[in-house]
N, C-alpha and C. Protein backbone atom coordinates (compact mmCIF):
# COMPACT_ATOMS: atom_id res chain seq x y z
N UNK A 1 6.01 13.05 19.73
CA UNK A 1 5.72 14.30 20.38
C UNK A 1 6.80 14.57 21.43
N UNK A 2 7.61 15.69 21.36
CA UNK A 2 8.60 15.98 22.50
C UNK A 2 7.96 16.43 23.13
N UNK A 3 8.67 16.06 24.27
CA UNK A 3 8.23 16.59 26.19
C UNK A 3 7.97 18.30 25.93
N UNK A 4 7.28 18.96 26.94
CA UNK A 4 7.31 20.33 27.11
C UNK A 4 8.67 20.80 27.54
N UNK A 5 9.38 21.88 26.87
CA UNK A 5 10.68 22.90 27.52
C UNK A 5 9.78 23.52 29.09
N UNK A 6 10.57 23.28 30.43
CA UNK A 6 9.98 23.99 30.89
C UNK A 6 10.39 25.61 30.81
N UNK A 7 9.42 26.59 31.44
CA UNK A 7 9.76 27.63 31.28
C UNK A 7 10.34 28.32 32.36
N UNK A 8 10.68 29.66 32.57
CA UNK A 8 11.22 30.43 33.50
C UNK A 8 9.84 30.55 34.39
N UNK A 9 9.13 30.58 34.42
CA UNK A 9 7.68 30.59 35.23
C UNK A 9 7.89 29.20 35.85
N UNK A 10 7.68 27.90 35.02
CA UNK A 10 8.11 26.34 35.81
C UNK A 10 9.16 26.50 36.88
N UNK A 11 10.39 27.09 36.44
CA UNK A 11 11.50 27.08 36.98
C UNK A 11 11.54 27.76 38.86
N UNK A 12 11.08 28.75 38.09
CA UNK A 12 10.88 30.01 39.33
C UNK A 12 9.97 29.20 40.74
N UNK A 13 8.64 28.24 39.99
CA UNK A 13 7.88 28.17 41.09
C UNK A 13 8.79 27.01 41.53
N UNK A 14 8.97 26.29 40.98
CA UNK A 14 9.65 24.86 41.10
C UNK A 14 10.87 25.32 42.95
N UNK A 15 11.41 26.70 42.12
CA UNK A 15 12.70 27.26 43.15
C UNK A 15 11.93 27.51 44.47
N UNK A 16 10.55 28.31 44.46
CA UNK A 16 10.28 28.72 45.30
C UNK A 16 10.04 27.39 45.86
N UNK A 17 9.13 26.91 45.58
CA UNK A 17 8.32 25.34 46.20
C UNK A 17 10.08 24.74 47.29
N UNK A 18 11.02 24.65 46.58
CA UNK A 18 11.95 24.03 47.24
C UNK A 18 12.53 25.06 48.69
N UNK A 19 12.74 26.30 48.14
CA UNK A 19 13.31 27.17 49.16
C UNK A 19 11.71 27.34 50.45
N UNK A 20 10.92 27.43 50.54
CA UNK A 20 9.53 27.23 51.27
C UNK A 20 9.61 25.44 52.04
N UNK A 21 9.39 24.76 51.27
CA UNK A 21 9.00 23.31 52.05
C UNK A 21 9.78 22.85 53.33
N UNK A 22 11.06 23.44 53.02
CA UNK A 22 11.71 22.98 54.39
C UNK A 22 10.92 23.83 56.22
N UNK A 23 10.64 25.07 55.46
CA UNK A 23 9.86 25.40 56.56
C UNK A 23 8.80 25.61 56.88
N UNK A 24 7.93 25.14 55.85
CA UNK A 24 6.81 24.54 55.71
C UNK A 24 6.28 23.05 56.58
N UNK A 25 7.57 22.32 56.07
CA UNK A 25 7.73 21.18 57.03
C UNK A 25 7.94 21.34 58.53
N UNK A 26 9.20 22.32 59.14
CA UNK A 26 9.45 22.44 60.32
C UNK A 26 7.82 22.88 60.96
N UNK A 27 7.28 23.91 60.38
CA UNK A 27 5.82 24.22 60.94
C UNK A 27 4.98 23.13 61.24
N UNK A 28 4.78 22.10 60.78
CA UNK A 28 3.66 21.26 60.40
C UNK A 28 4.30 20.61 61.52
N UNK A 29 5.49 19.81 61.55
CA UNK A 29 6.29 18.90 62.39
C UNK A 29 6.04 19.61 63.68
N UNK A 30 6.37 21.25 64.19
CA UNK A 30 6.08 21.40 65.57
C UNK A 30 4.84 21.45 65.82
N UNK A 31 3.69 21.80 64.78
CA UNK A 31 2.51 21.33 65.80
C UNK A 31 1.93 20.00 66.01
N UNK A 32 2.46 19.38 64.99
CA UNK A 32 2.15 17.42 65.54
C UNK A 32 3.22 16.83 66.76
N UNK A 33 4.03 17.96 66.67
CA UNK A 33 4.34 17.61 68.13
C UNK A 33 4.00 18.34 69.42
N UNK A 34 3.64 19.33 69.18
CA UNK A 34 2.93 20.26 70.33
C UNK A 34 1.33 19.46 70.18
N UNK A 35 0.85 18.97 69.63
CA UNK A 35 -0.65 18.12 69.52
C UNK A 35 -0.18 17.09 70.27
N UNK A 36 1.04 16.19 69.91
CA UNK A 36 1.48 15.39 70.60
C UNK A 36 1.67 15.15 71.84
N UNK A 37 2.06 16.61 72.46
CA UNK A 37 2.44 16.30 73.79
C UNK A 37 1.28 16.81 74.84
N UNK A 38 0.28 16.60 74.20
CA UNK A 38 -1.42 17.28 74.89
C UNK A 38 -1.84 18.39 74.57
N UNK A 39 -1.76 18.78 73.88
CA UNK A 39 -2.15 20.69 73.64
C UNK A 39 -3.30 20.29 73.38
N UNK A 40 -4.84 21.35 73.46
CA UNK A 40 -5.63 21.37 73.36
C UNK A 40 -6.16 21.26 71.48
N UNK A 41 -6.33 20.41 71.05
CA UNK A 41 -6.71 20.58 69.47
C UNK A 41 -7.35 22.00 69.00
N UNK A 42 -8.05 22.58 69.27
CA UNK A 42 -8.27 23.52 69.07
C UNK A 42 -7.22 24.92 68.87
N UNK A 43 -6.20 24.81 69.52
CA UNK A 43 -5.24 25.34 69.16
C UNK A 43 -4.23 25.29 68.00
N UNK A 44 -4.68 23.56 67.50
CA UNK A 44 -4.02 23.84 66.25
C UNK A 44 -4.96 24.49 64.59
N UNK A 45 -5.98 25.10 65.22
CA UNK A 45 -6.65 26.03 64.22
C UNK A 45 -5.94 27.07 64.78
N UNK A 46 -5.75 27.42 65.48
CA UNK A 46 -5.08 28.88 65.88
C UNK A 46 -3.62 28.87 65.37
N UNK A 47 -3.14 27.88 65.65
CA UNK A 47 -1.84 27.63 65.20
C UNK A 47 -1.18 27.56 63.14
N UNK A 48 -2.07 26.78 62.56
CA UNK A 48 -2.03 25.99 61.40
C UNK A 48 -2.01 27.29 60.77
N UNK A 49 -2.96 28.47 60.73
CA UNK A 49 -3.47 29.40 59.41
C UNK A 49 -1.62 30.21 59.30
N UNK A 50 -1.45 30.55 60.70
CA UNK A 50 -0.15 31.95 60.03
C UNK A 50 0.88 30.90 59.31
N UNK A 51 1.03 29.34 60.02
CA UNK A 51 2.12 29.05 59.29
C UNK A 51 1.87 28.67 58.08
N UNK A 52 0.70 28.39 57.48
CA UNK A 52 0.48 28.07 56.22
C UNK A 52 0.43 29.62 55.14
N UNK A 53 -0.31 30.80 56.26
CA UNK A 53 0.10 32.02 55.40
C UNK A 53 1.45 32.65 55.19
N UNK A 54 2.24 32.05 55.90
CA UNK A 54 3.45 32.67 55.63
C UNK A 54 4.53 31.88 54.55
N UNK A 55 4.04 30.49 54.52
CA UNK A 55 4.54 29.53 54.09
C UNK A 55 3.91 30.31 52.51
N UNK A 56 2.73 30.92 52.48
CA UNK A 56 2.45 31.22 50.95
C UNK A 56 2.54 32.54 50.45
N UNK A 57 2.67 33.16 51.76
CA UNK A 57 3.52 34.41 51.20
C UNK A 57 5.19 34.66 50.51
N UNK A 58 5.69 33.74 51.52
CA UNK A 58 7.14 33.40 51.30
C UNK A 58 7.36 32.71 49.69
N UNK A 59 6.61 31.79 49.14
CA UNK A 59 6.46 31.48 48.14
C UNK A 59 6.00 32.80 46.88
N UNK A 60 5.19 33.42 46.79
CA UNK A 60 5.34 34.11 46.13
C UNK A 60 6.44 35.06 46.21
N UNK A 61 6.72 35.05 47.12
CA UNK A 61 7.82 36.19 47.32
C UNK A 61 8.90 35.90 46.35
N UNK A 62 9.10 34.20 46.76
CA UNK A 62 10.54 33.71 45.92
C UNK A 62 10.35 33.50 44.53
N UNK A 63 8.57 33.32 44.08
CA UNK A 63 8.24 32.74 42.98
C UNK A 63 8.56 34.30 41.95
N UNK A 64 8.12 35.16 42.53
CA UNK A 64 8.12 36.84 41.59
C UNK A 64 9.68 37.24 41.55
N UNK A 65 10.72 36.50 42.45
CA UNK A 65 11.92 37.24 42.54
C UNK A 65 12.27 38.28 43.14
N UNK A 66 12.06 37.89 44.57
CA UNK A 66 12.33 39.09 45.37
C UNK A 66 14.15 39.52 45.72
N UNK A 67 14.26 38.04 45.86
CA UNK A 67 15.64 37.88 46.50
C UNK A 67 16.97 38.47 45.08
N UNK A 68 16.22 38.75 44.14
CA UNK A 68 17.02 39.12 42.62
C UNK A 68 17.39 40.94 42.67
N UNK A 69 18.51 41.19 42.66
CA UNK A 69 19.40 42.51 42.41
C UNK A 69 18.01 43.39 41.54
N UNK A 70 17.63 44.56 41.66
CA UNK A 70 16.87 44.87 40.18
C UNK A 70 17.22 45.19 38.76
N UNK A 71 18.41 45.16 39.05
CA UNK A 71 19.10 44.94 37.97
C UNK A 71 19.17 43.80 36.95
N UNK A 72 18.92 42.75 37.62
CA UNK A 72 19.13 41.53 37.06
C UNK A 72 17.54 41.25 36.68
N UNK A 73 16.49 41.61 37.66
CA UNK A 73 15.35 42.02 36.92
C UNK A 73 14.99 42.55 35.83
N UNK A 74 15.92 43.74 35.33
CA UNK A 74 15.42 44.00 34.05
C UNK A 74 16.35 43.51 32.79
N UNK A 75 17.35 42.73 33.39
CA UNK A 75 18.35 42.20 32.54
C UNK A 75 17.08 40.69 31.73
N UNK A 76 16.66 40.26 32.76
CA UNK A 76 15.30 39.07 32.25
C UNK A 76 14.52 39.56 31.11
N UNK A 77 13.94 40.71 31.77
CA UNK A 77 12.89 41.24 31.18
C UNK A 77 12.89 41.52 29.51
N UNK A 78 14.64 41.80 29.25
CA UNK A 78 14.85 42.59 27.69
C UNK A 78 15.49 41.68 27.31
């Protein structure tokens, strides 16, 4: 049985997942260090939701092809 081809869908999320995690990471890293240096825990519910929503907005963004000419969009498409 051969492996699965991945597809342009694999590919795409695969891109986004990589272009996202780095600042996905920086988010996570400053509030274990702002927790770190005494902040009230409760603040990191206040803190945690935008960077995780933006972290998954940004991902779809890259996953649909935002950053792509539209041209080159419909060059895919046909």
């Amino acid at each position: 049985m051969e492996p699965p081809v991945p597809t342009d869908d694999d590919r795409n999320r695969r891109r986004a997942a990589l272009y996202v995690a780095p600042f996905l990471a920086i988010g996570v890293a400053n509030l274990v260090l702002l927790l770190g240096w005494g902040l009230d825990p409760l603040w990191g519910f206040a803190i945690l939701p935008p960077i995780l929503a933006v972290s998954a907005i940004a991902w779809v963004a890259f996953a649909h092809g935002f950053d792509r000419q539209p041209q080159q969009i419909h060059d895919r498409r046909n």
